[in-house]
Protein backbone atom coordinates (compact mmCIF):
# COMPACT_ATOMS: atom_id res chain seq x y z
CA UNK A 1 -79.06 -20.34 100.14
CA UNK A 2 -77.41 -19.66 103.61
CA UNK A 3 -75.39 -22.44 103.59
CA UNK A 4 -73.77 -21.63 100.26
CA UNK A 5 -73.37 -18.26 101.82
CA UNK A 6 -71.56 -19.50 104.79
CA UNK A 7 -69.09 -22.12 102.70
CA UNK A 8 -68.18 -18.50 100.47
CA UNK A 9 -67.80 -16.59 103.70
CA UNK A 10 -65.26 -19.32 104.89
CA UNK A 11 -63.35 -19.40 101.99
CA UNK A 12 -62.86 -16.11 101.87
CA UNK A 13 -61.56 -16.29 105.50
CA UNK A 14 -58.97 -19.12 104.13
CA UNK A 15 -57.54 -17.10 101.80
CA UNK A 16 -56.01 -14.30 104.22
CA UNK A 17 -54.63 -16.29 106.21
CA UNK A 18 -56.76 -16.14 108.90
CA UNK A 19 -56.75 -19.09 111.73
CA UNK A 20 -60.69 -20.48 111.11
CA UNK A 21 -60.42 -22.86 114.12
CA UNK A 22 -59.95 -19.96 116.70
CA UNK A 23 -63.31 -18.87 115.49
CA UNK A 24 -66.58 -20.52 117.59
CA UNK A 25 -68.52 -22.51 114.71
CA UNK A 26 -71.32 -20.45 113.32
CA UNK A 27 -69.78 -16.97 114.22
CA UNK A 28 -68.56 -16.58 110.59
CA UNK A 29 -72.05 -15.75 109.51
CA UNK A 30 -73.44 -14.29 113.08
CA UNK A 31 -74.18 -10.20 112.26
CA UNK A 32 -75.42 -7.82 114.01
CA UNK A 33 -76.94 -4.98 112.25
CA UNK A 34 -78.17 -2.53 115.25
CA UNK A 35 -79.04 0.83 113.17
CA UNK A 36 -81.50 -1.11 111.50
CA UNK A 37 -84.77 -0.20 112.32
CA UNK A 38 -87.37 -1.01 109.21
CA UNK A 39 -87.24 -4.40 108.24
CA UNK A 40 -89.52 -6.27 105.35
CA UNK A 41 -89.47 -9.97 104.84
CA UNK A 42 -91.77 -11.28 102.19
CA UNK A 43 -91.78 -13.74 99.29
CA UNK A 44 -89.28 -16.08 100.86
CA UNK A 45 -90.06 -19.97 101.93
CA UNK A 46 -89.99 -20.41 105.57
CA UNK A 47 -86.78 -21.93 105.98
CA UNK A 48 -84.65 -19.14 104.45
CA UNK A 49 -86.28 -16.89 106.55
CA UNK A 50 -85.49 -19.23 109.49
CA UNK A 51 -82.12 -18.97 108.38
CA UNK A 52 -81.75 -15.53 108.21
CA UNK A 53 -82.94 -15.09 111.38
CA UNK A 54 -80.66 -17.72 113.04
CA UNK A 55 -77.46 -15.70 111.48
CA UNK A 56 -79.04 -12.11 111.66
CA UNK A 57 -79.48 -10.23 115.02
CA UNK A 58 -81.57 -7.03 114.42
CA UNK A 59 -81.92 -5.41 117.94
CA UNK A 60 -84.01 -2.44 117.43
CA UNK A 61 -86.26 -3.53 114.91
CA UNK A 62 -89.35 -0.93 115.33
CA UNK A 63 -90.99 -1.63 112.04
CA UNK A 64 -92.02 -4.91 110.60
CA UNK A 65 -93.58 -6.03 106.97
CA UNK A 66 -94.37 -9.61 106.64
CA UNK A 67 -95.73 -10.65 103.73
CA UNK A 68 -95.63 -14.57 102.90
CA UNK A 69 -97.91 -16.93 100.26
CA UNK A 70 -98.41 -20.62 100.47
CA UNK A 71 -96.67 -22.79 102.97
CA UNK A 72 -96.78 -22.36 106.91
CA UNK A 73 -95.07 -20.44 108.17
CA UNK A 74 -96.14 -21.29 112.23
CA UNK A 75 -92.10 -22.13 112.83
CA UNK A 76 -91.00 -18.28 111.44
CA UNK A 77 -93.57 -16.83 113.96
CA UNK A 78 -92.47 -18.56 116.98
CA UNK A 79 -89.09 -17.69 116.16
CA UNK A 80 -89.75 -13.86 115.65
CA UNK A 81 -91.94 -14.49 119.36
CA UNK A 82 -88.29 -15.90 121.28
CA UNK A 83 -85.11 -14.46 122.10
CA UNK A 84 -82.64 -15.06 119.46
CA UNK A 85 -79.50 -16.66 120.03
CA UNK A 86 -77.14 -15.13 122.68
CA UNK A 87 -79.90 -12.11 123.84
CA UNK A 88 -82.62 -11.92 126.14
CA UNK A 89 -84.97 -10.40 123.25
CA UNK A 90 -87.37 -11.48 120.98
CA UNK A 91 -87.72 -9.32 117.34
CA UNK A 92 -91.49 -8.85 118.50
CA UNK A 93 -91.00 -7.44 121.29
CA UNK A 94 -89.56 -3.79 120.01
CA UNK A 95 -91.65 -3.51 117.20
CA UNK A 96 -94.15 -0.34 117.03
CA UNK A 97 -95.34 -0.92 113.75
CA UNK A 98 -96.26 -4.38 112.27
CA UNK A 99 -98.19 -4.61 108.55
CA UNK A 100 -99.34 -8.24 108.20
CA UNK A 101 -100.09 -8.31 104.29
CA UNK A 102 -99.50 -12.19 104.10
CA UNK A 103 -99.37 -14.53 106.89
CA UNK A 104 -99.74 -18.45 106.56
CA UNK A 105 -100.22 -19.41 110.35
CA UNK A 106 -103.49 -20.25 111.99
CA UNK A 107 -101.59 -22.29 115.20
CA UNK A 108 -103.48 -20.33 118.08
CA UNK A 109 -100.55 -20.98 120.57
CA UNK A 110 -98.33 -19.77 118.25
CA UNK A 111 -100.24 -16.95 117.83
CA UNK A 112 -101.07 -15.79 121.16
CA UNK A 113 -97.18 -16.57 122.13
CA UNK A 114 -96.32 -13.78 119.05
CA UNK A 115 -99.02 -11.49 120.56
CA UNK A 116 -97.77 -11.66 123.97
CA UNK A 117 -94.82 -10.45 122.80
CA UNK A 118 -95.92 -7.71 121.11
CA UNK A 119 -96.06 -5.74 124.11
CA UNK A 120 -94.52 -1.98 122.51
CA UNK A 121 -97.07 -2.54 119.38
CA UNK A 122 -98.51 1.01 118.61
CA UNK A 123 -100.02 0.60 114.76
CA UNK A 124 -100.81 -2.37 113.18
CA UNK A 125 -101.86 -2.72 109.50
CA UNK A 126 -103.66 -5.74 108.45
CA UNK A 127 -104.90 -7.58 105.02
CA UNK A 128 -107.63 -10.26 106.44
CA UNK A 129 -107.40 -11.36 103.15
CA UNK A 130 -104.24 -13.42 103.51
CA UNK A 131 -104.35 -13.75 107.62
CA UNK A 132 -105.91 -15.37 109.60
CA UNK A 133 -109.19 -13.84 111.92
CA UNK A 134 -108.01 -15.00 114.91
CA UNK A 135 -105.72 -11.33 115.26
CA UNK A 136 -109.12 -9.72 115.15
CA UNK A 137 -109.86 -11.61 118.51
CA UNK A 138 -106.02 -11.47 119.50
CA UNK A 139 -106.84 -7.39 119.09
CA UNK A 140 -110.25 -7.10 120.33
CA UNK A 141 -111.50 -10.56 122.03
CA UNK A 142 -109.14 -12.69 123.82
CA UNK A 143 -111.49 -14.48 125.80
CA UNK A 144 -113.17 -15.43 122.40
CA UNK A 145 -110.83 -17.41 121.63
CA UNK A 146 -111.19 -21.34 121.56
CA UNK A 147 -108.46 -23.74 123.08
CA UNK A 148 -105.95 -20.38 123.79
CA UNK A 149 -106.32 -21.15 128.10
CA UNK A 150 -105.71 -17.71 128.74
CA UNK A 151 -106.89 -16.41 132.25
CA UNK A 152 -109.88 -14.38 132.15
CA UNK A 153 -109.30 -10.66 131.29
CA UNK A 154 -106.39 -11.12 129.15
CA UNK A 155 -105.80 -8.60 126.60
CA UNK A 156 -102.71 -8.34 124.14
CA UNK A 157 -101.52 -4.98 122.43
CA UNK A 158 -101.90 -2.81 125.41
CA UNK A 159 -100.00 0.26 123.63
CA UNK A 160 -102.10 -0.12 120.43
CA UNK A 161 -103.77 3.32 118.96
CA UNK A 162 -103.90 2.83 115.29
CA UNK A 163 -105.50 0.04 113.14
CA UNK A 164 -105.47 -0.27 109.54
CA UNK A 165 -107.72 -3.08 108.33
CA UNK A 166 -108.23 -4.88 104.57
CA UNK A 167 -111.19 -7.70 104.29
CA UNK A 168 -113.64 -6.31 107.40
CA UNK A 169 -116.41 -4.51 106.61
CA UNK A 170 -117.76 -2.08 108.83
CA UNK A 171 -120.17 -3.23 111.07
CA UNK A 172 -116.80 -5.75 111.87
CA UNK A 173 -114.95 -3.09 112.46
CA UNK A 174 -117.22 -1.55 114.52
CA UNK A 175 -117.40 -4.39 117.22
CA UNK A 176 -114.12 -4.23 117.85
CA UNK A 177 -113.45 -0.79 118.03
CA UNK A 178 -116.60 -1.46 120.54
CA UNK A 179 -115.19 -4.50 122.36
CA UNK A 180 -111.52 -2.36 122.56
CA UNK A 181 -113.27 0.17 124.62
CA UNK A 182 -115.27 -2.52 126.49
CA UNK A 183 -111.54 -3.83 127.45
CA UNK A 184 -110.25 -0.31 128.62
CA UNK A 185 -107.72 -0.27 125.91
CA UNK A 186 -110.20 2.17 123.12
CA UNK A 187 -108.41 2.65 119.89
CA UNK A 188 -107.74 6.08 118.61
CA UNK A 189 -107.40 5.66 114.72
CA UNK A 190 -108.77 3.62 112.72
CA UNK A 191 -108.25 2.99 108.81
CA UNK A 192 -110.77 1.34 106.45
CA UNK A 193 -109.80 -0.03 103.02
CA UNK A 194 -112.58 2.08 100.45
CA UNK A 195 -113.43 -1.97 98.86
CA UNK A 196 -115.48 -2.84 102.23
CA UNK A 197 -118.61 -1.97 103.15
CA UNK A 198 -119.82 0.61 105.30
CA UNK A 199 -123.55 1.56 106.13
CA UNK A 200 -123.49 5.21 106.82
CA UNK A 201 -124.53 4.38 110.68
CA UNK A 202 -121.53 2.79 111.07
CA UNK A 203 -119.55 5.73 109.33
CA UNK A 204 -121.43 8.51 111.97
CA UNK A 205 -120.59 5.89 115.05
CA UNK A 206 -116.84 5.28 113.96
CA UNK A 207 -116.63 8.93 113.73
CA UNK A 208 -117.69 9.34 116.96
CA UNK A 209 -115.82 7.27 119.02
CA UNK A 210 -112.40 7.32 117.40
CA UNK A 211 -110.11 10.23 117.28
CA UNK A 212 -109.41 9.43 113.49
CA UNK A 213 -111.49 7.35 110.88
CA UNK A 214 -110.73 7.97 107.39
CA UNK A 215 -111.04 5.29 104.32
CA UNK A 216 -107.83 4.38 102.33
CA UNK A 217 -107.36 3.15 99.08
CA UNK A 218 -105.26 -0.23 99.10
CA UNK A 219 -102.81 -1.69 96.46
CA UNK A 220 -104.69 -3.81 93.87
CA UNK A 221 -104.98 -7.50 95.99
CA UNK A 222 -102.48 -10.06 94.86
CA UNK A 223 -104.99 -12.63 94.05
CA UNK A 224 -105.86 -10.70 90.33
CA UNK A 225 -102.39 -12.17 89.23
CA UNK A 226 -103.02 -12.86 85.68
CA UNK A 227 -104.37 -10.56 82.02
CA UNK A 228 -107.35 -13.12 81.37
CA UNK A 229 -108.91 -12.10 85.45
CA UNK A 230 -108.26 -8.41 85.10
CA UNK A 231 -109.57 -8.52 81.43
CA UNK A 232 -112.98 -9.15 83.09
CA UNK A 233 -113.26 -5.94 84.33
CA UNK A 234 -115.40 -3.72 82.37
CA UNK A 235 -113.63 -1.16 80.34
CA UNK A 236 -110.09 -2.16 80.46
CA UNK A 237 -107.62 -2.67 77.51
CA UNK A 238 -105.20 -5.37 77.09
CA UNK A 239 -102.62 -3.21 76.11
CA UNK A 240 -103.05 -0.87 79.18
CA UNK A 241 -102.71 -3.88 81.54
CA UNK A 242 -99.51 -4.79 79.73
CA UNK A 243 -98.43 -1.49 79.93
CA UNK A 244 -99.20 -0.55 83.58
CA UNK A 245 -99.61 -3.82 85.50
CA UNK A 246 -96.75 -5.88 83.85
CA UNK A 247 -93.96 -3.65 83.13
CA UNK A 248 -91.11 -6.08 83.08
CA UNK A 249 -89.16 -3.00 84.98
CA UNK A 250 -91.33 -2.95 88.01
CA UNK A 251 -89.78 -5.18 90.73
CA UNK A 252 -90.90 -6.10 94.38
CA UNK A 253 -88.75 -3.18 96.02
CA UNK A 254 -91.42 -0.41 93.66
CA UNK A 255 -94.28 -2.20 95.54
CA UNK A 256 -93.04 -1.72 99.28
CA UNK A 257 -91.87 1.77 98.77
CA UNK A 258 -95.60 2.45 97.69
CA UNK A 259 -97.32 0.35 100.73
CA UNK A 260 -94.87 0.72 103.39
CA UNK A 261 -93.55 4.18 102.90
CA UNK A 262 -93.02 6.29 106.56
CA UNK A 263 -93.12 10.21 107.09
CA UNK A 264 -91.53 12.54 109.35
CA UNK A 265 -93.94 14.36 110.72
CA UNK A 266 -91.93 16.57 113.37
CA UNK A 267 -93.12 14.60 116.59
CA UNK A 268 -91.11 12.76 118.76
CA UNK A 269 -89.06 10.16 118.07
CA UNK A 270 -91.18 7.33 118.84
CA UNK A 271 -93.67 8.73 116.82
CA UNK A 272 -92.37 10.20 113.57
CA UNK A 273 -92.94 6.93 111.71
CA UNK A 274 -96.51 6.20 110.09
CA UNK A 275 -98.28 3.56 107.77
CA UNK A 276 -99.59 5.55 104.89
């Protein structure tokens, strides 16, 4: 734990003879990491993360992963929403790409505080499985949205173009592609996980009014977590599930580089990295 981290840290400063008490408290564990650009945080309680971010400053962040289970993690998004310590700038506030996969909050102001200050956001991708529906109104409905007291004609995301969604099946989708337009913000591609449903009017009319809709294929949902659930499934051998679902080598770093993975396509700078 952090703590543990900072007691080594100091020790280590003892033992060359460096003079500790000319040093501000805290500093010892204070980095900043500023060619950092791509950062993932998932599978970690909320107060490591809160930690982390307390000790960490990560100035250009331009691509986020969060992807948390259980717990609540309302105190992690209102930090990532402020200025950390000793800047002007909140972590939100540079990023360009954000993939929600897992995210245990449903505190509106919390919420609408996070979108606010999301104000450079150009591609979001989004499980609705694990969030909560409130970003679909954050994205496409403000006004919708019980209790928030936001002034009429407030909209969030105003540099948003691409939308990859899990869990909304197409006629969803299609509203707020619809209500997007209706805001004077339209989207311009749109991704739809190949599990939800689509009626083939909804397919034509997507195509229509986005620049890009294609289907994608997600990563198998985390909620199938054990042999006797996938066994269920019609045709499948235990020993292939053993084989190719629990190999004891595969490790939460194999996952990300499969679902987060960014390509240089030759454009500019601010747009050479993509979901895929």
């Amino acid at each position: 734990m952090p703590v543990d981290w900072l007691n080594s840290v100091k020790e280590a400063m003892a033992d060359v003879d460096q003079v500790t008490e000319t040093i501000p408290s805290g500093s010892l564990l204070d980095i900043t990491l500023p060619s950092v650009m791509n950062l993932i945080l998932a599978f970690l309680p909320p107060d490591y993360v809160l930690a982390l971010l307390d000790h960490i400053r990560l100035p250009n962040i331009i691509s986020l992963a969060l992807d948390f289970e259980q717990d609540e993690y309302t105190s992690v998004v209102t930090r990532l929403s402020e200025p950390a310590t000793g800047t002007r700038k909140a972590l939100l506030s540079g990023v360009e790409m954000l993939k929600l996969s897992g995210l245990p909050c449903s505190h509106i102001p919390t919420l609408v505080k996070a979108a606010d200050a999301l104000q450079n956001l150009k591609r979001l991708e989004i499980n609705f499985n694990h969030v909560d529906y409130l970003w679909m109104d954050l994205i496409s409905a403000p006004d919708a949205i019980a209790d928030a007291n936001l002034p009429p004609g407030t909209t969030f995301f105003p540099r948003l173009e691409t939308l990859s969604v899990t869990a909304l099946d197409g006629s969803s989708v299609r509203d707020l592609v619809q209500r997007c337009k209706d805001m004077g913000r339209p989207l311009k591609e749109l991704y739809l996980n190949k599990e939800e449903r689509l009626w083939d009017e909804d397919r034509v009319w997507l195509k229509e009014n986005l620049e890009v809709f294609e289907r994608f294929e997600g990563s198998d949902d985390e909620d199938v977590d054990d042999v006797d659930d996938l066994l269920d499934l019609e045709g499948v051998d235990e020993e292939d599930i053993i084989e190719d679902d629990y190999d004891e080598d595969w490790t939460d770093e194999d996952e990300y580089e499969d679902d987060f993975d960014y390509e240089d396509e030759g454009e500019d700078e601010g747009d050479t990295l993509q979901f895929r």
